[in-house]
PDB file of N, CA and C in Angstrom:
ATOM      1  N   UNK A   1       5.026  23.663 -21.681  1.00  0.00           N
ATOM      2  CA  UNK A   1       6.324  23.135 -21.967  1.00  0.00           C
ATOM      3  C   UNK A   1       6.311  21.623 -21.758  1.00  0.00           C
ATOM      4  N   UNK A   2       6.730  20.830 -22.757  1.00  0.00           N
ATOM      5  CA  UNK A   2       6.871  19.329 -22.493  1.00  0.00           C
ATOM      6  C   UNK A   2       7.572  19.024 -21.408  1.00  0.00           C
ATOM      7  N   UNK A   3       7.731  17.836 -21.105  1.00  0.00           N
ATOM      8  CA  UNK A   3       8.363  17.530 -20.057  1.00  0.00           C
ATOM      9  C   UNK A   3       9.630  16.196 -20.648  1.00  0.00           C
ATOM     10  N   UNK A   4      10.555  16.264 -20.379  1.00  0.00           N
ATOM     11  CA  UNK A   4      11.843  15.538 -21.014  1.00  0.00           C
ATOM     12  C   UNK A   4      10.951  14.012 -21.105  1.00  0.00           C
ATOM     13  N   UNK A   5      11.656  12.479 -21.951  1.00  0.00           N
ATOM     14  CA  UNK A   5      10.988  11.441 -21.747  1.00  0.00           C
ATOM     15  C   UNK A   5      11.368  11.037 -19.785  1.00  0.00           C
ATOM     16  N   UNK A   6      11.055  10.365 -19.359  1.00  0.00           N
ATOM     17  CA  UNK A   6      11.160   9.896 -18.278  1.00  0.00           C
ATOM     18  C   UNK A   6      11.439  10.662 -16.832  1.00  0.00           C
ATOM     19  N   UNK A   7      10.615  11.846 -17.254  1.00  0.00           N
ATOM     20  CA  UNK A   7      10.329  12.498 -15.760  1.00  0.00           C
ATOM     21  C   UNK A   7       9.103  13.090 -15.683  1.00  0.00           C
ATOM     22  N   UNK A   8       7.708  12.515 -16.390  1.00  0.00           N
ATOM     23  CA  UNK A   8       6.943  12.371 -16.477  1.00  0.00           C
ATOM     24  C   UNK A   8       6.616  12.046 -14.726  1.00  0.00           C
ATOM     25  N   UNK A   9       5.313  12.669 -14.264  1.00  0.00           N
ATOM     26  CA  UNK A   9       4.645  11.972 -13.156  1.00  0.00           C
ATOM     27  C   UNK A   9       4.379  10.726 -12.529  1.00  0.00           C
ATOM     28  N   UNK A  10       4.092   9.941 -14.091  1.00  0.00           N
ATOM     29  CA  UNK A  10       4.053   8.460 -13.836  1.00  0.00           C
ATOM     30  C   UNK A  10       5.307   7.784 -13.968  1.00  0.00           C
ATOM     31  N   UNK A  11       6.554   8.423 -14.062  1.00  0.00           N
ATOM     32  CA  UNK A  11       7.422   7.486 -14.213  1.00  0.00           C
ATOM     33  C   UNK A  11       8.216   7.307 -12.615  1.00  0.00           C
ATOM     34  N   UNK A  12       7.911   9.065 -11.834  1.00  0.00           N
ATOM     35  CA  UNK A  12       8.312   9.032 -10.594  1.00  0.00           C
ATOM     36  C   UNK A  12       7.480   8.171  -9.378  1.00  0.00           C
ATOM     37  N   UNK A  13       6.581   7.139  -9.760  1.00  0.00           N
ATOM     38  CA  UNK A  13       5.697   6.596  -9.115  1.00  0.00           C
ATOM     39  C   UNK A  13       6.412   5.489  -8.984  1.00  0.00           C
ATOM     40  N   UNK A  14       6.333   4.816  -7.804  1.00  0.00           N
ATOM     41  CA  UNK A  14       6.966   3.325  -7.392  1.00  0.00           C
ATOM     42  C   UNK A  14       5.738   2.451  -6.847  1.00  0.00           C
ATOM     43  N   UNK A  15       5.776   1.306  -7.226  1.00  0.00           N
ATOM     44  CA  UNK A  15       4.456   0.084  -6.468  1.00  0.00           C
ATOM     45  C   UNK A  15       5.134  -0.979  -6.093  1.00  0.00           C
ATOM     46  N   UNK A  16       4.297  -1.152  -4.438  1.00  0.00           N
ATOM     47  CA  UNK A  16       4.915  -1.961  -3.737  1.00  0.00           C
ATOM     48  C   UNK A  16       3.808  -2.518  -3.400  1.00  0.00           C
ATOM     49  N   UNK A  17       3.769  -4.412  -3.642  1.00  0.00           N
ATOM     50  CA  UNK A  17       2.875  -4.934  -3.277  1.00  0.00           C
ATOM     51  C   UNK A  17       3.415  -5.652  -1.937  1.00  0.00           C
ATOM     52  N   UNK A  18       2.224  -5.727  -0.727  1.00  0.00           N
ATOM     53  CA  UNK A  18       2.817  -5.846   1.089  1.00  0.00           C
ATOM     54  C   UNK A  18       1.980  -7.406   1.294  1.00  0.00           C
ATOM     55  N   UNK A  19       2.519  -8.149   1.746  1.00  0.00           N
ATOM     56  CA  UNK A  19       1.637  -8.941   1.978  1.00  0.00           C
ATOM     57  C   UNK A  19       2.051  -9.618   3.793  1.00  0.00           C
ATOM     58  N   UNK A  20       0.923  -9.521   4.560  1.00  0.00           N
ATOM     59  CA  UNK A  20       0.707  -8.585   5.934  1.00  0.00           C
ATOM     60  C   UNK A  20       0.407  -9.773   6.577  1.00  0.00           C
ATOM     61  N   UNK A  21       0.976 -10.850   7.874  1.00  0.00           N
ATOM     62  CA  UNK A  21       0.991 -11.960   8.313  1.00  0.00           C
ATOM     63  C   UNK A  21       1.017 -11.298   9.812  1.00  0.00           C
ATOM     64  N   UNK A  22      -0.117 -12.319  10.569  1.00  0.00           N
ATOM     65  CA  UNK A  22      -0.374 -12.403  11.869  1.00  0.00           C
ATOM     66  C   UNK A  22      -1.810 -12.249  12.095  1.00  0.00           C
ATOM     67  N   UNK A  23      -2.084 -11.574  13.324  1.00  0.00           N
ATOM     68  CA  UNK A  23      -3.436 -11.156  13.394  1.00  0.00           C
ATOM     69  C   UNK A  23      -3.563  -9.497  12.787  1.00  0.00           C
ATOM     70  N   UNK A  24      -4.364 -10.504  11.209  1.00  0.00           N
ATOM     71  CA  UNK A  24      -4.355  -8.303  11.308  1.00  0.00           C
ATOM     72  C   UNK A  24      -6.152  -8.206   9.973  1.00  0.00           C
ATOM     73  N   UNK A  25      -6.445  -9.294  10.427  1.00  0.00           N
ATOM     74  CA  UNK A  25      -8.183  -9.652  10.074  1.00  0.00           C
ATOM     75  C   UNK A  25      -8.786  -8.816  11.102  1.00  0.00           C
ATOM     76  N   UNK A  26      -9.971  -8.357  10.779  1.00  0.00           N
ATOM     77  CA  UNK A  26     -10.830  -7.670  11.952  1.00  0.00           C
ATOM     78  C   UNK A  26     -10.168  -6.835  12.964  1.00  0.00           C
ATOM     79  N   UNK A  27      -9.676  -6.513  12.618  1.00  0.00           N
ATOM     80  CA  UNK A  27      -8.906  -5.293  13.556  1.00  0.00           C
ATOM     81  C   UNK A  27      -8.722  -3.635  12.348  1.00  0.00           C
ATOM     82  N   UNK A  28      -9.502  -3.717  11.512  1.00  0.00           N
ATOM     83  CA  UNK A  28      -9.990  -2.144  11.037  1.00  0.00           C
ATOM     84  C   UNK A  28      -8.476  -1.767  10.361  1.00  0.00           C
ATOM     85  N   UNK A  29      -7.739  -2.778   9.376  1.00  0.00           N
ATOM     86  CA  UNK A  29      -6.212  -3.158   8.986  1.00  0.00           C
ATOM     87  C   UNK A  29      -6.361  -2.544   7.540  1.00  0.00           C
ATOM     88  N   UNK A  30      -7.487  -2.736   6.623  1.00  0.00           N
ATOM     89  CA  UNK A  30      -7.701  -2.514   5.264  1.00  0.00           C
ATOM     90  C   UNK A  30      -8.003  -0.909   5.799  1.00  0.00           C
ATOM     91  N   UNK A  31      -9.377  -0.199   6.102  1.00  0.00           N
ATOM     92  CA  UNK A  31      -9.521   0.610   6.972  1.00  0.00           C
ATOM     93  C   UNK A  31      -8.624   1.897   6.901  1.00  0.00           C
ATOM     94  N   UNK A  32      -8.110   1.456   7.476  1.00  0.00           N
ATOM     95  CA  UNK A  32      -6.809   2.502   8.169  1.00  0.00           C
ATOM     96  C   UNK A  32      -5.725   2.710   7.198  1.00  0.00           C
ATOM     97  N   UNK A  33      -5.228   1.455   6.432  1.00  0.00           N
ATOM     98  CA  UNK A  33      -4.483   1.424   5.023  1.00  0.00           C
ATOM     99  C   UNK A  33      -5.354   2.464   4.194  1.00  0.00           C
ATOM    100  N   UNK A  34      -6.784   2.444   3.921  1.00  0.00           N
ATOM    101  CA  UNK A  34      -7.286   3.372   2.774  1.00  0.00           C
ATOM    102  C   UNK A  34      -7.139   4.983   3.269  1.00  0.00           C
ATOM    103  N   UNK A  35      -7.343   5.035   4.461  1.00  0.00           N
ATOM    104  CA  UNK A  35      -7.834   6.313   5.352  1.00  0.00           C
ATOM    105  C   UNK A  35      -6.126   7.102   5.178  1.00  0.00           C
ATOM    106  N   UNK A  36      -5.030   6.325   5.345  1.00  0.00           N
ATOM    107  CA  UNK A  36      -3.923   7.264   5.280  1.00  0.00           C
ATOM    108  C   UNK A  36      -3.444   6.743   4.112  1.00  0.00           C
ATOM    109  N   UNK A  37      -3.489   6.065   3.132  1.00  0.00           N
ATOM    110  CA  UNK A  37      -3.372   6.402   1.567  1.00  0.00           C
ATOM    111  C   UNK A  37      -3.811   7.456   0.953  1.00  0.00           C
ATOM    112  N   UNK A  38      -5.121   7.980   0.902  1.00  0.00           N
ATOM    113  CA  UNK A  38      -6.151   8.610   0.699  1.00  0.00           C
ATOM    114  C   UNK A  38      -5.523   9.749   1.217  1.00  0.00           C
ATOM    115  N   UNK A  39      -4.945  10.134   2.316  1.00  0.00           N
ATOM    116  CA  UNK A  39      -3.999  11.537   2.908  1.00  0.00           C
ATOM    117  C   UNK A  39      -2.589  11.840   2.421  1.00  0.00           C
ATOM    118  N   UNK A  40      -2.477  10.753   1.888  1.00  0.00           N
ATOM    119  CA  UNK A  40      -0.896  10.739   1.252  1.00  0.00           C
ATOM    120  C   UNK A  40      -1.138  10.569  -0.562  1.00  0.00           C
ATOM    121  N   UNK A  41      -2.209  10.807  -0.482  1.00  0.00           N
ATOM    122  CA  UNK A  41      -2.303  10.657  -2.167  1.00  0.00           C
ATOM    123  C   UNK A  41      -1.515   8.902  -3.331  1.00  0.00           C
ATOM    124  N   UNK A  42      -1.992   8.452  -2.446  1.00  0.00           N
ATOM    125  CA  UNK A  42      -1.373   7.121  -2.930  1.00  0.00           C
ATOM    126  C   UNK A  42      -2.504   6.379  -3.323  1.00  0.00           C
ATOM    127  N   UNK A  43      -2.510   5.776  -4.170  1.00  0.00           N
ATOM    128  CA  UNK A  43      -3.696   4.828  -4.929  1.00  0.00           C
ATOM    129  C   UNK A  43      -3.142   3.262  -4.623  1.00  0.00           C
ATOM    130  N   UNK A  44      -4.369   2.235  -4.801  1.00  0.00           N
ATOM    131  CA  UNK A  44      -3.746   0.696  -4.016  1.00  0.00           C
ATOM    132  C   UNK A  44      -4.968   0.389  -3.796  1.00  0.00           C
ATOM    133  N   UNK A  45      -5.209  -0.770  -3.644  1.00  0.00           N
ATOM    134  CA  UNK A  45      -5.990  -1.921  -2.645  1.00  0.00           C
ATOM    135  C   UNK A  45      -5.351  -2.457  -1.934  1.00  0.00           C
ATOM    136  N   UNK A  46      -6.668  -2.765  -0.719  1.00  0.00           N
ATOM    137  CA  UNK A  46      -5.837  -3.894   0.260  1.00  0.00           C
ATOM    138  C   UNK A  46      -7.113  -4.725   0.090  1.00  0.00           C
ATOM    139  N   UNK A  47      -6.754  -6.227   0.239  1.00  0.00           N
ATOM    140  CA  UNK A  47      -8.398  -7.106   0.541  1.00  0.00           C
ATOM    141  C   UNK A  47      -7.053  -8.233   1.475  1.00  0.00           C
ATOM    142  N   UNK A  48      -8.304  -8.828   2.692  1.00  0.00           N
ATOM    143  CA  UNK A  48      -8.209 -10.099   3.436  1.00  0.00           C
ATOM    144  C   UNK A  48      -8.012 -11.056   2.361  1.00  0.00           C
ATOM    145  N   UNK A  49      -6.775 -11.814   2.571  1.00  0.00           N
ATOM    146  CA  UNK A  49      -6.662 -13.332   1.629  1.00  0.00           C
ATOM    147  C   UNK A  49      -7.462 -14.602   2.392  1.00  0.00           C
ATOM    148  N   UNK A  50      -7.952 -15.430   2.365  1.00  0.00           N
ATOM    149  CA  UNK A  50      -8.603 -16.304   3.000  1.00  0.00           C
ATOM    150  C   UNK A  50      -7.329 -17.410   3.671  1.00  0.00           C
ATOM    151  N   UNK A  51      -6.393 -17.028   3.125  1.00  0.00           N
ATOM    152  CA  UNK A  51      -5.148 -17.635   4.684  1.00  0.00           C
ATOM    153  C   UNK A  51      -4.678 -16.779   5.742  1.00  0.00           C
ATOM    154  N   UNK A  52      -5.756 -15.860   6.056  1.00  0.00           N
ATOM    155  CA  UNK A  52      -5.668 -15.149   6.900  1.00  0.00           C
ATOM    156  C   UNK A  52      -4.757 -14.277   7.139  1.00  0.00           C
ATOM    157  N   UNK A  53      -3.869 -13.947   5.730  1.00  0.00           N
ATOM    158  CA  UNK A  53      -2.664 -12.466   5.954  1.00  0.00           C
ATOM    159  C   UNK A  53      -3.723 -11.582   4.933  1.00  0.00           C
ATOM    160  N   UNK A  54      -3.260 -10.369   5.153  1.00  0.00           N
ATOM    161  CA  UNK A  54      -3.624  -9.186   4.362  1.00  0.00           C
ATOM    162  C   UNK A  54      -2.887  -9.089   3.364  1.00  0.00           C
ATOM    163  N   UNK A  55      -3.212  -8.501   2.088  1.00  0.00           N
ATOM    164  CA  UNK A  55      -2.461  -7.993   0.915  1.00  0.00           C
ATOM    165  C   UNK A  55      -2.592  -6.657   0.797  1.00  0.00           C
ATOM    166  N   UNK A  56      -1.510  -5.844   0.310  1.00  0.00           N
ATOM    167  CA  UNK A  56      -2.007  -4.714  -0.331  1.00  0.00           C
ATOM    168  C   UNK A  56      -1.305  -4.306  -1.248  1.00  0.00           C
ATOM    169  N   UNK A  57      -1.677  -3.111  -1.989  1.00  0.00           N
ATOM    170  CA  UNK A  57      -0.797  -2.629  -3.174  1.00  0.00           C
ATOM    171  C   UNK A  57      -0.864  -0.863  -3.453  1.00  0.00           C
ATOM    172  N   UNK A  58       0.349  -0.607  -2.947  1.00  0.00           N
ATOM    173  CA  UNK A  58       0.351   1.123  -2.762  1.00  0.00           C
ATOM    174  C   UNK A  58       1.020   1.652  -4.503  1.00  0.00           C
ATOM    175  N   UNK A  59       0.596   2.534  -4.881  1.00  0.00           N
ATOM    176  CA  UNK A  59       1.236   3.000  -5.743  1.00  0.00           C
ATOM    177  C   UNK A  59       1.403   4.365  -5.517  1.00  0.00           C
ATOM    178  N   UNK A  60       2.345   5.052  -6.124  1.00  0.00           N
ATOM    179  CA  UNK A  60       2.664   7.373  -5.470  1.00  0.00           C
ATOM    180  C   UNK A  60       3.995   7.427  -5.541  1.00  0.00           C
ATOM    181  N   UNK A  61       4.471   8.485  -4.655  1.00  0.00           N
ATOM    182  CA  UNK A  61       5.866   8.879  -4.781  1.00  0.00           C
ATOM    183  C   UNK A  61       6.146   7.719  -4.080  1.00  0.00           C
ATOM    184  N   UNK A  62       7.680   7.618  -3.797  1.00  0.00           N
ATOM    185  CA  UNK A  62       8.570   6.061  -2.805  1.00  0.00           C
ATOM    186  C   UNK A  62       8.223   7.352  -1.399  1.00  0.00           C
ATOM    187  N   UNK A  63       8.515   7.952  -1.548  1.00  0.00           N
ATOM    188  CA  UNK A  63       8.036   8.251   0.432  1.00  0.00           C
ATOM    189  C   UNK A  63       6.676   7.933   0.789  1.00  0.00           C
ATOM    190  N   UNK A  64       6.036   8.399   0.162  1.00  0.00           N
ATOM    191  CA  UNK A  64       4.779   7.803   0.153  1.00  0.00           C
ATOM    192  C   UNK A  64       4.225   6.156   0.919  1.00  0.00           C
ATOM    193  N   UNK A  65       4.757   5.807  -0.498  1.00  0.00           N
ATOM    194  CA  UNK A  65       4.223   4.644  -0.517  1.00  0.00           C
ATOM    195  C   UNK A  65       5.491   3.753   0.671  1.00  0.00           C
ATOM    196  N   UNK A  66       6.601   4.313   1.171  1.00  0.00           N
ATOM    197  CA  UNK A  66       7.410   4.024   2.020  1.00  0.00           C
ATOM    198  C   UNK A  66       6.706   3.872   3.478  1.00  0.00           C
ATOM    199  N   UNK A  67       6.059   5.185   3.726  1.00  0.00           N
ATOM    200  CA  UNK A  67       5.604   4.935   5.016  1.00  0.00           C
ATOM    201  C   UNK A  67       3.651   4.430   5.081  1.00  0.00           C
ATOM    202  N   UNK A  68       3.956   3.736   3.787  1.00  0.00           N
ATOM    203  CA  UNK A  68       2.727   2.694   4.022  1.00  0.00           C
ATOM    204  C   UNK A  68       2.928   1.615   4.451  1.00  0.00           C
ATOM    205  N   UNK A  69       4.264   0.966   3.723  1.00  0.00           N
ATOM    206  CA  UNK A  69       4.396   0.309   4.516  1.00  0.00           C
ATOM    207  C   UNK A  69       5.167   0.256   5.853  1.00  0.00           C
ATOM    208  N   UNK A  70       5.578   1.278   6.221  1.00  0.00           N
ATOM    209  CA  UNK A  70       6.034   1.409   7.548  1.00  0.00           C
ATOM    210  C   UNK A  70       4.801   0.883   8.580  1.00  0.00           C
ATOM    211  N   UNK A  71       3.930   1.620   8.118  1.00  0.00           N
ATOM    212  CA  UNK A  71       2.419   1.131   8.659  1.00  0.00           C
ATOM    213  C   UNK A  71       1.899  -0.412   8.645  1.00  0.00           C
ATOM    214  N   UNK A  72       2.211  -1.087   7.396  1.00  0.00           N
ATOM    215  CA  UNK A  72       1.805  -2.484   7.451  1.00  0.00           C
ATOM    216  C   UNK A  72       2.655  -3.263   8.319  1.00  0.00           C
ATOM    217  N   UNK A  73       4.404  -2.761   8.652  1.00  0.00           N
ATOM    218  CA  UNK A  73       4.614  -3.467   9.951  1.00  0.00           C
ATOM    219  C   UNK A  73       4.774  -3.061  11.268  1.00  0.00           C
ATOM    220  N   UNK A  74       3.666  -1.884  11.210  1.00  0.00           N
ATOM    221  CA  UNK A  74       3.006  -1.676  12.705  1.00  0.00           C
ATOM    222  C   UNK A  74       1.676  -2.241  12.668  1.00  0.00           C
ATOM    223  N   UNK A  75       1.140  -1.595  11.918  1.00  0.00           N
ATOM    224  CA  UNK A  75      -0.838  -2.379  11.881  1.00  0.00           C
ATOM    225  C   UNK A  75      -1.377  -1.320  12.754  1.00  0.00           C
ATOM    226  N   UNK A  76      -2.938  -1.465  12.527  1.00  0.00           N
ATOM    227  CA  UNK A  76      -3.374  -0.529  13.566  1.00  0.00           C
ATOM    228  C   UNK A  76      -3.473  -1.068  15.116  1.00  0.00           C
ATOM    229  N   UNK A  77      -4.299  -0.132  15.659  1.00  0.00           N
ATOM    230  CA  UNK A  77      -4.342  -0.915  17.173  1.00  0.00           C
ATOM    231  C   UNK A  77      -4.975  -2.068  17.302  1.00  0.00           C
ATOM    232  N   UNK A  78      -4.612  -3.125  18.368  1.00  0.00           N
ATOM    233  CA  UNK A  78      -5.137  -4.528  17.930  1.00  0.00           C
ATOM    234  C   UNK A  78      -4.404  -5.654  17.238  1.00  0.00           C
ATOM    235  N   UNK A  79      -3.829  -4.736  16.262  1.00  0.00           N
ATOM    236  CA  UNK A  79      -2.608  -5.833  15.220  1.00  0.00           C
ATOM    237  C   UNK A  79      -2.084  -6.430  15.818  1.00  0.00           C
ATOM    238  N   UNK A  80      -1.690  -7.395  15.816  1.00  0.00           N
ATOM    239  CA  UNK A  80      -0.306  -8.007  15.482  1.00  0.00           C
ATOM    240  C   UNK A  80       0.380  -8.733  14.666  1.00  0.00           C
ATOM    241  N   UNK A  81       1.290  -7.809  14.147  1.00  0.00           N
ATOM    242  CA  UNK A  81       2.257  -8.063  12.878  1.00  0.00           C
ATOM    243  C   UNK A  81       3.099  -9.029  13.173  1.00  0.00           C
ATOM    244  N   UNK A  82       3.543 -10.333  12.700  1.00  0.00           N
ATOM    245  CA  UNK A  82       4.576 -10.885  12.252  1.00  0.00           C
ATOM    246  C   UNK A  82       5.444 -10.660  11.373  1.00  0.00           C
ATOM    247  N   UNK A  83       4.803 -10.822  10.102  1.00  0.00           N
ATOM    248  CA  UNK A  83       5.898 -10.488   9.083  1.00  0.00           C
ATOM    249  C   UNK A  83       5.482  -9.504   8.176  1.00  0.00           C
ATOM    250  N   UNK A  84       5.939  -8.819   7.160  1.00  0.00           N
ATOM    251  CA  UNK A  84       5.787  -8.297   6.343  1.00  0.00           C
ATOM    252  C   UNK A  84       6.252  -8.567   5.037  1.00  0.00           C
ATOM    253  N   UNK A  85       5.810  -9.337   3.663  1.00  0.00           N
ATOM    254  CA  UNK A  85       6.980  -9.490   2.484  1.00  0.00           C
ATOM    255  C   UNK A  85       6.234  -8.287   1.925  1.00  0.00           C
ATOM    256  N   UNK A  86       7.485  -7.803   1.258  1.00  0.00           N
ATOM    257  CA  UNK A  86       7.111  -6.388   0.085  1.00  0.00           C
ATOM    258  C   UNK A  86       7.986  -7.367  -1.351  1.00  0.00           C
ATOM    259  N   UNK A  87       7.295  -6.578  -2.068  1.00  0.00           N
ATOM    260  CA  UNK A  87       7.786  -7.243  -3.680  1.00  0.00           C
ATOM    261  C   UNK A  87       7.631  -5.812  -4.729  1.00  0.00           C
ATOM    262  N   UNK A  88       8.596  -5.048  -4.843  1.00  0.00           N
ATOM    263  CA  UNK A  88       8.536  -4.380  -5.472  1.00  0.00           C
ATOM    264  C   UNK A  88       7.838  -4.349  -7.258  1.00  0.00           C
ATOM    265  N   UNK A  89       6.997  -3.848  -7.856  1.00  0.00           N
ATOM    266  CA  UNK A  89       6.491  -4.105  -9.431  1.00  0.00           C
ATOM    267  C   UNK A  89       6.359  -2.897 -10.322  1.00  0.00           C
ATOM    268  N   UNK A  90       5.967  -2.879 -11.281  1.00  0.00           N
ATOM    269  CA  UNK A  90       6.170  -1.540 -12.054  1.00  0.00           C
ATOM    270  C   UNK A  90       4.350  -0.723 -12.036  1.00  0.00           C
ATOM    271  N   UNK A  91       4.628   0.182 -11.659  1.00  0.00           N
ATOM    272  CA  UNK A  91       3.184   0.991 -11.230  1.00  0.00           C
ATOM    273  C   UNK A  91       2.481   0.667 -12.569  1.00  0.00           C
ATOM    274  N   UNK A  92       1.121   0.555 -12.151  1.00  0.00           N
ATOM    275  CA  UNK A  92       0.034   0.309 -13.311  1.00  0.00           C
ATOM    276  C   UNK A  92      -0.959   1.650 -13.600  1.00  0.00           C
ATOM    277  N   UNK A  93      -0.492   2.253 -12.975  1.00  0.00           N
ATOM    278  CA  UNK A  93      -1.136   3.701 -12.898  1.00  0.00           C
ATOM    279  C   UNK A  93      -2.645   3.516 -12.363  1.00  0.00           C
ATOM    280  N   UNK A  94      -2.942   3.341 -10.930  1.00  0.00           N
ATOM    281  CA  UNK A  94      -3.884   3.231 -10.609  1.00  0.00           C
ATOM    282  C   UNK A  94      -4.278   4.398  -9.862  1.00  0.00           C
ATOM    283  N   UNK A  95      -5.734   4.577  -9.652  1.00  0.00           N
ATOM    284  CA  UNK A  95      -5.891   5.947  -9.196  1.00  0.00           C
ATOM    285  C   UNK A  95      -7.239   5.219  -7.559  1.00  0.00           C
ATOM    286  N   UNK A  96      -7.261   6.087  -6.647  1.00  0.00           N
ATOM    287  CA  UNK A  96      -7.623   5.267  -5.928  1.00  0.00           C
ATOM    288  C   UNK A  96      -7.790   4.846  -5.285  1.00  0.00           C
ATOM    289  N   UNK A  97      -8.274   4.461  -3.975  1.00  0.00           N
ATOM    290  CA  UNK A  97      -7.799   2.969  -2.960  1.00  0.00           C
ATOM    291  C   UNK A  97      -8.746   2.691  -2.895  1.00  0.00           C
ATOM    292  N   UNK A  98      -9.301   1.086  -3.205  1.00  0.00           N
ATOM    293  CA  UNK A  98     -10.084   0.603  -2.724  1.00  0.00           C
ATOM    294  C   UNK A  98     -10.024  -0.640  -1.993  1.00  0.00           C
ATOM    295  N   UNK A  99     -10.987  -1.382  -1.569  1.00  0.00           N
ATOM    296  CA  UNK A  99     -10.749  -2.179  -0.384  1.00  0.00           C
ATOM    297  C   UNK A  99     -11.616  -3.865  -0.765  1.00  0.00           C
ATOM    298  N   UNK A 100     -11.144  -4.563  -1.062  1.00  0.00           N
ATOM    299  CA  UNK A 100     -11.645  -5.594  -1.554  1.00  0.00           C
ATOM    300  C   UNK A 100     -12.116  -6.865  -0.269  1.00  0.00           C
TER     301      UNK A 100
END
């Protein structure tokens, strides 16, 4: 059976790109982002920016990808988070996580 236009799988997908300020280099931050993406079925990269915040980019359901970033403003152990900007964008249909 078809599925109506716009309730397609990919249309229920939301992407949120995080971009992750403080100490959160070398502290196992990308890591831990792939390890519970990867459990939550969410596709994304994260890579270190060379001004020393993290980026990442979750794509999946919004709960999903909600308590990813719940996670980017905790960090793992070691972190410390300052800020967090999120910028909401239109999913590119990525499948995935990898770690740049």
């Amino acid at each position: 059976m078809a599925q109506e236009p716009g309730t397609s799988a990919f249309s229920q997908q939301v992407r949120t790109r995080a971009v992750v300020r403080g100490r959160v280099q070398g502290v196992f931050f990308r890591d831990t982002l792939r390890s519970q993406a990867l459990q939550r079925g969410v596709s994304g990269w994260a890579r270190n920016r060379s001004d020393g915040t993290l980026e990442a980019v979750f794509e999946g359901p919004r709960p999903d990808v909600s308590s990813l970033v719940s996670l980017c403003r905790r960090g793992p152990r070691g972190a410390e988070v300052d800020r967090v900007e999120t910028f909401d964008e239109p999913p590119e249909g990525l499948t995935g996580f990898s770690i740049g």
